[in-house]
C-alpha atoms as a PDB file:
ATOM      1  CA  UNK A   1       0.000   0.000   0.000  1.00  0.00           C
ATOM      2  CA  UNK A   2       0.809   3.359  -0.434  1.00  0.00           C
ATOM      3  CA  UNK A   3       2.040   5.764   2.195  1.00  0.00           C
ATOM      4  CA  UNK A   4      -0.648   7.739   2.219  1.00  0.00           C
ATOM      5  CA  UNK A   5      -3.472   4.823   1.987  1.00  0.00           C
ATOM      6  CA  UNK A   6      -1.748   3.514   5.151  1.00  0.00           C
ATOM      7  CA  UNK A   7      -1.794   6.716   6.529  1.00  0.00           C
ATOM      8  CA  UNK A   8      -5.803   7.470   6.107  1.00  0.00           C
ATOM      9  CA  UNK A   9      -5.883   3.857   7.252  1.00  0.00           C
ATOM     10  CA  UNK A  10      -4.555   4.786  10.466  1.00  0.00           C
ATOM     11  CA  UNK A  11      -6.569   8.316  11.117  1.00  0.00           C
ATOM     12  CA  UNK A  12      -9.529   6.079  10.343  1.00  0.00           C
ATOM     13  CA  UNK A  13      -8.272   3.824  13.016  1.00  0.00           C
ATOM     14  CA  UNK A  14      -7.877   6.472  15.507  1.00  0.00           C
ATOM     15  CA  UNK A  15     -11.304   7.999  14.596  1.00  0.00           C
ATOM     16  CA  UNK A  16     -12.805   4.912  15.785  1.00  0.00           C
ATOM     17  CA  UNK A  17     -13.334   2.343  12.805  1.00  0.00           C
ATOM     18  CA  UNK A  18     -13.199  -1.071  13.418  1.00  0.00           C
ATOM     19  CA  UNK A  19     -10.550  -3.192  11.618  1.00  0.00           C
ATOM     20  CA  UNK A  20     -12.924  -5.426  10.654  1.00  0.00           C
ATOM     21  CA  UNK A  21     -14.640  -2.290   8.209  1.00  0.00           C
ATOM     22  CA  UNK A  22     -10.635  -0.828   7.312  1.00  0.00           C
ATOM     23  CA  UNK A  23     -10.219  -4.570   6.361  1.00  0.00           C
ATOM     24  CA  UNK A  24     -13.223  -4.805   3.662  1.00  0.00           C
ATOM     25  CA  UNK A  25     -13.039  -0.937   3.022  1.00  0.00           C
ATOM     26  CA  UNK A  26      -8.832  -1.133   1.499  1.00  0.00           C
ATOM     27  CA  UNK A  27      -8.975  -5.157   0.326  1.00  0.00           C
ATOM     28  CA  UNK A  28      -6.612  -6.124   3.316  1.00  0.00           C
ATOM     29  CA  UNK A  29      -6.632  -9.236   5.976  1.00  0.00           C
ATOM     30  CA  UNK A  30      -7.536  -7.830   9.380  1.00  0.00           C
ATOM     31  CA  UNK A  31      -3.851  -8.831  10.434  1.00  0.00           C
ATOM     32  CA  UNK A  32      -2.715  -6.556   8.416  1.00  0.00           C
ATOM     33  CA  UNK A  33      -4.691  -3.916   9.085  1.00  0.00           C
ATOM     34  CA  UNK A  34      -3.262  -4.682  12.364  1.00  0.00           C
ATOM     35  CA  UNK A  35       0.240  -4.065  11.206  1.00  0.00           C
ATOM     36  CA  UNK A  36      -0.115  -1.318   9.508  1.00  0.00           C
ATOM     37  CA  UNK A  37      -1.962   0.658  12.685  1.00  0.00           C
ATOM     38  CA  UNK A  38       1.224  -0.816  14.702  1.00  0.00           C
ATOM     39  CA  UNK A  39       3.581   0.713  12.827  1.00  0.00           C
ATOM     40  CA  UNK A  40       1.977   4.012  11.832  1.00  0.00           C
ATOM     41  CA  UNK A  41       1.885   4.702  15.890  1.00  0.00           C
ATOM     42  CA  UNK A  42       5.207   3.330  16.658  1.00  0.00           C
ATOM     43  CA  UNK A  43       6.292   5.654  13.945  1.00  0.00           C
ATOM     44  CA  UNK A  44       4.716   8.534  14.966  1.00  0.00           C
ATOM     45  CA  UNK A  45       4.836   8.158  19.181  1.00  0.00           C
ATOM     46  CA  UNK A  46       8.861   6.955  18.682  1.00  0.00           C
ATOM     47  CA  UNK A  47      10.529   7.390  15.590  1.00  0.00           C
ATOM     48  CA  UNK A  48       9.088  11.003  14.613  1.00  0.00           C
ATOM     49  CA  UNK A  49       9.432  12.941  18.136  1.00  0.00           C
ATOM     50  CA  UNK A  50      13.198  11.658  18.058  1.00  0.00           C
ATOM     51  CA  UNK A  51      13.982  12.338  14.350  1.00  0.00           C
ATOM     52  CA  UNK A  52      11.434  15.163  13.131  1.00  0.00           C
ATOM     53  CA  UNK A  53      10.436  16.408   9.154  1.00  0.00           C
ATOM     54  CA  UNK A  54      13.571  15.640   7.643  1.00  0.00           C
ATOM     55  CA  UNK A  55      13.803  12.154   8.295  1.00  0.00           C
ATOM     56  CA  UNK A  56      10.110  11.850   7.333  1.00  0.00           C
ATOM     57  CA  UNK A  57      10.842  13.694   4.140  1.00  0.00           C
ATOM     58  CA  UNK A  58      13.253  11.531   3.216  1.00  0.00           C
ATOM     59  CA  UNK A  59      11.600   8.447   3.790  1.00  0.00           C
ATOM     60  CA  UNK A  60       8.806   9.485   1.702  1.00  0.00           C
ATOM     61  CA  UNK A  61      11.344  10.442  -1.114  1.00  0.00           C
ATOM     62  CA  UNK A  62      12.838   7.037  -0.640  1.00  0.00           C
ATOM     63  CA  UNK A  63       9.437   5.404  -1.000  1.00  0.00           C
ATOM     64  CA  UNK A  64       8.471   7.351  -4.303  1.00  0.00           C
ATOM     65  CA  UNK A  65      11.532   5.637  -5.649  1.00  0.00           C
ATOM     66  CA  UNK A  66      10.749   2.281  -4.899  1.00  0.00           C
ATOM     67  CA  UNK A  67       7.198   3.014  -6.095  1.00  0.00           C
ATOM     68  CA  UNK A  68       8.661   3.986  -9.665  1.00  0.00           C
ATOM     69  CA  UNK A  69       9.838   0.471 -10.254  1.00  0.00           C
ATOM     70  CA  UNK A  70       7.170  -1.629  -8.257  1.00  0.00           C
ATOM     71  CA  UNK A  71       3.620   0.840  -8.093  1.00  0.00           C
ATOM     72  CA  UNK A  72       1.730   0.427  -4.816  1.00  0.00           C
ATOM     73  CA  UNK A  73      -1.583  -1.265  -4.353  1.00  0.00           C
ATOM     74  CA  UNK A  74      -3.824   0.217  -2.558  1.00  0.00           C
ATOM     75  CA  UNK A  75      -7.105  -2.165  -2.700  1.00  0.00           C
ATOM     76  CA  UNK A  76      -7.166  -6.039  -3.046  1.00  0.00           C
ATOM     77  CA  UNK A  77      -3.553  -6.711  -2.124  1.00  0.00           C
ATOM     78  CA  UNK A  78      -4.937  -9.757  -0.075  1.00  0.00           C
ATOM     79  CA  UNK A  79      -8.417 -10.195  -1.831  1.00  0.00           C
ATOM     80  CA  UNK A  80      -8.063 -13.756  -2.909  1.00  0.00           C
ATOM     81  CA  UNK A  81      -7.161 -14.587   0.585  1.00  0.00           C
ATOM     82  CA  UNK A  82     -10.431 -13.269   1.784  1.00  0.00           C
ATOM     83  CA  UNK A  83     -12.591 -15.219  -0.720  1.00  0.00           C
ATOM     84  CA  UNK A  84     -11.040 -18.385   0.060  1.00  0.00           C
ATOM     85  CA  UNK A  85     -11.216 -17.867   3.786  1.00  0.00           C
ATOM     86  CA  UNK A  86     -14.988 -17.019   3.301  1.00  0.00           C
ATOM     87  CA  UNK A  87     -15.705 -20.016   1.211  1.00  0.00           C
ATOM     88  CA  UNK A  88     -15.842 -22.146   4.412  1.00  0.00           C
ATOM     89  CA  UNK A  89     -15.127 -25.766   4.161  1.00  0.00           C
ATOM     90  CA  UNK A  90     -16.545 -28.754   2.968  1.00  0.00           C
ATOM     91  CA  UNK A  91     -19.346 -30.681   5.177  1.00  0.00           C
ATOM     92  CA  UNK A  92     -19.907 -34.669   4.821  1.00  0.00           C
ATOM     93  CA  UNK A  93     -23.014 -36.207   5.989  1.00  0.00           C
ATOM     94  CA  UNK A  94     -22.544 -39.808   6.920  1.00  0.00           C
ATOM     95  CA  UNK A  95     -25.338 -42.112   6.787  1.00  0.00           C
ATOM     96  CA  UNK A  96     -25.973 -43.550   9.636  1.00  0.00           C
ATOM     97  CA  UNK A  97     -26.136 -47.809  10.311  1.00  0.00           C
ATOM     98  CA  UNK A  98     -28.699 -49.383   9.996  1.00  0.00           C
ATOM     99  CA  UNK A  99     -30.181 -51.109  13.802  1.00  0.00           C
ATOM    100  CA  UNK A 100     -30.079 -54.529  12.306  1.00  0.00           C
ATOM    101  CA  UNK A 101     -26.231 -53.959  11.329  1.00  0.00           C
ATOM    102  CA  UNK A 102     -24.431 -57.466  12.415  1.00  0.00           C
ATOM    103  CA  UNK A 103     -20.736 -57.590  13.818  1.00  0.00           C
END
């Protein structure tokens, strides 16, 4: 995802949505949804007080170079995931014996 998708994920996070609705609303597993909110407040309660708007400047010039040889996704990254997790599983009925069954 993009920085800014994971950022909007997280000030949706902090305004109160549920993972469950960030997870259907950007294409993404509730884990990481999880991950992403983990690291967008480690980064800003840690990294950012100790090393301020240049270092985030440069990390988002550093990202807009790796994003000019691999382009981020920001919906359905794990969307094939989530339709096989929601297909269930597979249910056998057994018949059952009959009374007169013989050992």
């Amino acid at each position: 995802m993009s920085p800014q998708a994971k950022e909007e994920l997280y000030r949706s996070y902090l305004q109160g949505t549920k993972v469950k609705d960030l997870s259907l609303k950007y294409g993404i597993l509730p884990n990481r949804v999880k991950a992403i909110v983990y690291q967008k407040y480690l980064y800003w309660e840690e990294v950012y007080p100790r090393l301020g708007e240049t270092h985030m400047r440069m990390a988002f010039d550093m990202e807009m170079i790796y994003a000019r040889d691999y382009p981020f996704v920001n919906y359905g990254i794990d969307l094939n995931l989530m339709a096989i997790a929601e297909k269930g599983m597979n249910v056998s009925r057994l018949k059952s014996m009959p009374s007169s069954f013989d050992y």
